[in-house]
C-alpha atoms as a PDB file:
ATOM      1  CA  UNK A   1      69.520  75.094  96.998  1.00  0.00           C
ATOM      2  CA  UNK A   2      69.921  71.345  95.086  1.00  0.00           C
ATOM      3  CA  UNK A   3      66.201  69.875  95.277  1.00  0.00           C
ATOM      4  CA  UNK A   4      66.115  66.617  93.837  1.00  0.00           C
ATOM      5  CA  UNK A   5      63.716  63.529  93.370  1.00  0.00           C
ATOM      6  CA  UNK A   6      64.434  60.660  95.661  1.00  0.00           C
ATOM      7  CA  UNK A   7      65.448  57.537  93.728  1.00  0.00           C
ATOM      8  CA  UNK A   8      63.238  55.451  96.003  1.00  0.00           C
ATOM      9  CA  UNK A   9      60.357  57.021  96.511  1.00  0.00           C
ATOM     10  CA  UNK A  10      60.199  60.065  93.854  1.00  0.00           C
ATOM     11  CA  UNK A  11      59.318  62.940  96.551  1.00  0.00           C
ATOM     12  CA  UNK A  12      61.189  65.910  96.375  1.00  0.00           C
ATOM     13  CA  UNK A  13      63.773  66.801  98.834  1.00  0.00           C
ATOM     14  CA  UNK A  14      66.629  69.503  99.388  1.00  0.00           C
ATOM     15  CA  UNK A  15      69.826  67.066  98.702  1.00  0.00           C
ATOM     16  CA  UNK A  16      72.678  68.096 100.895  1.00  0.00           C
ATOM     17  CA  UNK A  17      75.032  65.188 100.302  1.00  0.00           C
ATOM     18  CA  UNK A  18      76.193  61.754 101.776  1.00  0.00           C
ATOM     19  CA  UNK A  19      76.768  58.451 101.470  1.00  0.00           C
ATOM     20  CA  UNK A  20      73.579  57.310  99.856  1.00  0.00           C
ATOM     21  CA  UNK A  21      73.161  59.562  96.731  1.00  0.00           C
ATOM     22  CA  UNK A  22      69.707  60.619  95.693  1.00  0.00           C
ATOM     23  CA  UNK A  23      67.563  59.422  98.568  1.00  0.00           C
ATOM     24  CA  UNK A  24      65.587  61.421 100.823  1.00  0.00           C
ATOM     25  CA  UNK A  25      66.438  61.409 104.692  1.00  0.00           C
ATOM     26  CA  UNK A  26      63.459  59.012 104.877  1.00  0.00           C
ATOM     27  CA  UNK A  27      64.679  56.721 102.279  1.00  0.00           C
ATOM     28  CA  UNK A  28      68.160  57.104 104.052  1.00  0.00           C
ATOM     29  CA  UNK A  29      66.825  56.089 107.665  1.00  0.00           C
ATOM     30  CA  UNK A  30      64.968  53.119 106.135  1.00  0.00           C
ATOM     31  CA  UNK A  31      68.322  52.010 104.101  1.00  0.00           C
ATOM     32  CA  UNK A  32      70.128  52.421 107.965  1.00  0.00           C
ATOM     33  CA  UNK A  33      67.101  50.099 109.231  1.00  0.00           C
ATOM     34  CA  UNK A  34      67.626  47.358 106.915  1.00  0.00           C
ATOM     35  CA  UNK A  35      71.195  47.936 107.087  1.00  0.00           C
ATOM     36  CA  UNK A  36      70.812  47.016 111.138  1.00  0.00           C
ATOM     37  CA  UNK A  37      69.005  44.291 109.789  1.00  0.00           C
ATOM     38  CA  UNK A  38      71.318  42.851 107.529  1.00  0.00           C
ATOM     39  CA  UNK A  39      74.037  42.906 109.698  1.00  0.00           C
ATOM     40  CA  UNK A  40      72.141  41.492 112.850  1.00  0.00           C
ATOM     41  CA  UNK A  41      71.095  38.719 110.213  1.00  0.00           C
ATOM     42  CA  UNK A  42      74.857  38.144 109.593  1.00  0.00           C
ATOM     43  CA  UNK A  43      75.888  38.068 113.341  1.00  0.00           C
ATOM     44  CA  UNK A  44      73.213  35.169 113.846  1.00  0.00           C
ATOM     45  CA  UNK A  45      74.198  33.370 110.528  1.00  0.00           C
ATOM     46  CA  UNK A  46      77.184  34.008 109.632  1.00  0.00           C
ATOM     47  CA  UNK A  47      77.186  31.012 107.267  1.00  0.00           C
ATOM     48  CA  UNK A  48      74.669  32.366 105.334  1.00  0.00           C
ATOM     49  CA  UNK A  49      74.996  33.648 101.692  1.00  0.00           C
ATOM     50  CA  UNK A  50      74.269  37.040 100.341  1.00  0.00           C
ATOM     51  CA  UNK A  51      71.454  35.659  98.135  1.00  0.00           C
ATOM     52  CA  UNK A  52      70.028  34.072 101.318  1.00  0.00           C
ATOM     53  CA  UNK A  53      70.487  37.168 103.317  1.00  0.00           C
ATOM     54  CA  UNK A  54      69.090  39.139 100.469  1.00  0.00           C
ATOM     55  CA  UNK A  55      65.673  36.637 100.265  1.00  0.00           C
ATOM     56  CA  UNK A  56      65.644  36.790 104.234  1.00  0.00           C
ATOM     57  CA  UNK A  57      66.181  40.587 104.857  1.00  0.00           C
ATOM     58  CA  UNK A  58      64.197  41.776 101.844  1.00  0.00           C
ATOM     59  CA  UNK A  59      67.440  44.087 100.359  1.00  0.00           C
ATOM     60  CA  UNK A  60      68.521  43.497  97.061  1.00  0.00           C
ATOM     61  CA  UNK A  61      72.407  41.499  96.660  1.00  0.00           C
ATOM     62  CA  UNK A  62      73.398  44.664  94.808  1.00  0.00           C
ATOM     63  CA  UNK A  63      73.261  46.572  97.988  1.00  0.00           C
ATOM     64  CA  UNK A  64      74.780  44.124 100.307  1.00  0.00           C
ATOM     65  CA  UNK A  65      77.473  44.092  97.459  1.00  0.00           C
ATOM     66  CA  UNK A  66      77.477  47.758  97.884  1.00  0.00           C
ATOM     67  CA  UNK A  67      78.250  47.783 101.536  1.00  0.00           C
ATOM     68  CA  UNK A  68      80.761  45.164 101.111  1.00  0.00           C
ATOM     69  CA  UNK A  69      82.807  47.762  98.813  1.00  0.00           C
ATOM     70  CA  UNK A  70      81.808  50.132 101.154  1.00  0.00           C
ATOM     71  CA  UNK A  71      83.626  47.913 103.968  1.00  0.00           C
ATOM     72  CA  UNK A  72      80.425  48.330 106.619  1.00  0.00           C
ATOM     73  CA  UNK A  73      80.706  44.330 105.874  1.00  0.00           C
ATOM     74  CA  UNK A  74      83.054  42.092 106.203  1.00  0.00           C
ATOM     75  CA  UNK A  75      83.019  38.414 105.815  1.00  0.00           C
ATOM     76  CA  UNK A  76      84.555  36.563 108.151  1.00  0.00           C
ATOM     77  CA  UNK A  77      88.152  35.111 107.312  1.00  0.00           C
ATOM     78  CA  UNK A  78      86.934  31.353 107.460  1.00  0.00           C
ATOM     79  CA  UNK A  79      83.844  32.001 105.213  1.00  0.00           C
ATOM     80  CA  UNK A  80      83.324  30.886 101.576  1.00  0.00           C
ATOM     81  CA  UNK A  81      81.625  33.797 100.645  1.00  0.00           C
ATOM     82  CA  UNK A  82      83.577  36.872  98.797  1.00  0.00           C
ATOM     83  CA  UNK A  83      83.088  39.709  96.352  1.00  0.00           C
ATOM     84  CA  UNK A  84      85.240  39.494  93.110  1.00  0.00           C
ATOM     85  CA  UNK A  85      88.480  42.516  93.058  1.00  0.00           C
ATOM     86  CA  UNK A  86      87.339  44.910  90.094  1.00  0.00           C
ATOM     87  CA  UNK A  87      90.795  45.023  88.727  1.00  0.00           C
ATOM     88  CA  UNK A  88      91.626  40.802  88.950  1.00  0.00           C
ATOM     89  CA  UNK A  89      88.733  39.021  90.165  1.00  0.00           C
ATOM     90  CA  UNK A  90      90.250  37.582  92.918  1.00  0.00           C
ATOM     91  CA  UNK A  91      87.820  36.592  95.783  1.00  0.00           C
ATOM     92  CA  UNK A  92      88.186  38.905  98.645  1.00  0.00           C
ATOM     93  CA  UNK A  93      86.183  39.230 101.809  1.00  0.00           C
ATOM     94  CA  UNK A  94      85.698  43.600 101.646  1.00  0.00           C
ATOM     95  CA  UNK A  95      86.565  46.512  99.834  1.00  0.00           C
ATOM     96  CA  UNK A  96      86.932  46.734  96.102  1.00  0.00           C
ATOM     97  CA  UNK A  97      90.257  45.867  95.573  1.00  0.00           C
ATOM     98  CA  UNK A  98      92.643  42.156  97.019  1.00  0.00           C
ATOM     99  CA  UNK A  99      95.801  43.150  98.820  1.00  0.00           C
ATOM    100  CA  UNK A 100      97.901  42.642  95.627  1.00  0.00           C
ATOM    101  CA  UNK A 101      96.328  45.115  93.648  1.00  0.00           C
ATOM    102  CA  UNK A 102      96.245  47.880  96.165  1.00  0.00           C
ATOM    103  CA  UNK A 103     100.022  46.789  96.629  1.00  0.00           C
ATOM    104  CA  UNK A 104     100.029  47.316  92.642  1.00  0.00           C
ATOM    105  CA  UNK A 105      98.330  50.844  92.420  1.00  0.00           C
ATOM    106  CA  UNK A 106     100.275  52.098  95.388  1.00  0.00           C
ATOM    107  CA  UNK A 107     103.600  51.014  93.672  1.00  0.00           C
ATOM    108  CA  UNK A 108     102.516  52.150  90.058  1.00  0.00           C
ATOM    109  CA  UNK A 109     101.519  55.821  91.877  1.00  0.00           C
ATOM    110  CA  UNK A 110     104.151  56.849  93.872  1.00  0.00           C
ATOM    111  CA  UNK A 111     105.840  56.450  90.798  1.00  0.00           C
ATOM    112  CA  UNK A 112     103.930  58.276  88.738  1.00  0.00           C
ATOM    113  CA  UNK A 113     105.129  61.544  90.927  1.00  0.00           C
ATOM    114  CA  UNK A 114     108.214  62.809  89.116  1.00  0.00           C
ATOM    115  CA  UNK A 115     111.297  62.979  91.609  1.00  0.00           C
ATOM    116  CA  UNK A 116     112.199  66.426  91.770  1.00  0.00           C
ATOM    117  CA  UNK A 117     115.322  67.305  89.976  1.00  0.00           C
ATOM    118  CA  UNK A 118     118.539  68.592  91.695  1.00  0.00           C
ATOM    119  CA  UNK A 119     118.718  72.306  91.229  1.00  0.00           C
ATOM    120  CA  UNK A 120     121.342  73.560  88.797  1.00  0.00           C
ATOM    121  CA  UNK A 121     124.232  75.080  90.173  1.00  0.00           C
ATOM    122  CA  UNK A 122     124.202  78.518  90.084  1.00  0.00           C
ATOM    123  CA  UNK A 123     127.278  80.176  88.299  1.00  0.00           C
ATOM    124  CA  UNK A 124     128.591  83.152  89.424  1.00  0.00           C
ATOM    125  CA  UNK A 125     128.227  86.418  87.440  1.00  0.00           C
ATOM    126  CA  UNK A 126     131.369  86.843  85.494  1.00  0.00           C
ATOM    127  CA  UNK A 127     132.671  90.609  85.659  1.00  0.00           C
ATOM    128  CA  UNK A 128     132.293  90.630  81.918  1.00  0.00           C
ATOM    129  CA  UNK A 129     128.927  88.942  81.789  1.00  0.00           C
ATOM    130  CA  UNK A 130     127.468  92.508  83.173  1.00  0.00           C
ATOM    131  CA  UNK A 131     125.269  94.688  82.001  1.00  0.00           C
ATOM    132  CA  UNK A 132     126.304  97.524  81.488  1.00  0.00           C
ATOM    133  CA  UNK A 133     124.638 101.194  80.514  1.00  0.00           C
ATOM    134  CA  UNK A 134     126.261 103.762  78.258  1.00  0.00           C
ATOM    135  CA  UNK A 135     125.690 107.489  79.550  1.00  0.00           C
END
């Protein structure tokens, strides 16, 4: 059994696992409220920034960030808001990574698998190739 202290509140749970690490189920339903929130905020607003969504909603920009990465928000196509790429810094509206740079990663690792290598011919056994045993 993994009991751990919840990072919001300190009480002491049994942590099974998920998407918000180190939060009790309490602290989890809350972050799911003010998830609802945000995104009912965005819906309404949609011009709105995340620094003005983050005063409005009460939910720090490091957590809308978070579900940004997370793609559970998207900006909308036409919107001047974006989160940087973490490999180029190019403004993007979700995810962690612009188009580009996944096209980059996806090239640079299906070429990291080595192409297997024909087999080598087998030769066959010459007569005087054989063992054999003296009696």
């Amino acid at each position: 059994m993994d009991v751990r202290n919840c990072r919001m509140c300190g009480s002491l749970y049994n942590y099974i696992g998920g998407t918000y690490r180190n939060l009790c189920p309490q602290c989890i339903k809350k972050m799911e409220d003010k998830f609802e929130e945000v995104k009912k905020y965005i819906e309404d607003n949609p011009g709105a920034s995340i620094s003005v969504v983050s005063m409005e909603c009460d939910v720090s920009p490091d957590q809308i960030q978070r579900w940004v990465r997370e793609d559970r928000l998207v900006f909308a196509d036409d919107s001047p808001i974006g989160i940087p790429c973490e490999r180029c810094g190019t403004m993007i509206k979700s995810g962690r990574f612009c188009d580009q740079c996944k096209m980059n990663m996806t090239n640079s690792f299906s070429q990291a698998y080595e192409q297997p290598k024909e087999e080598p011919k087998k030769i066959s056994p010459d007569k005087s190739a054989r063992i054999r045993f003296m009696k």
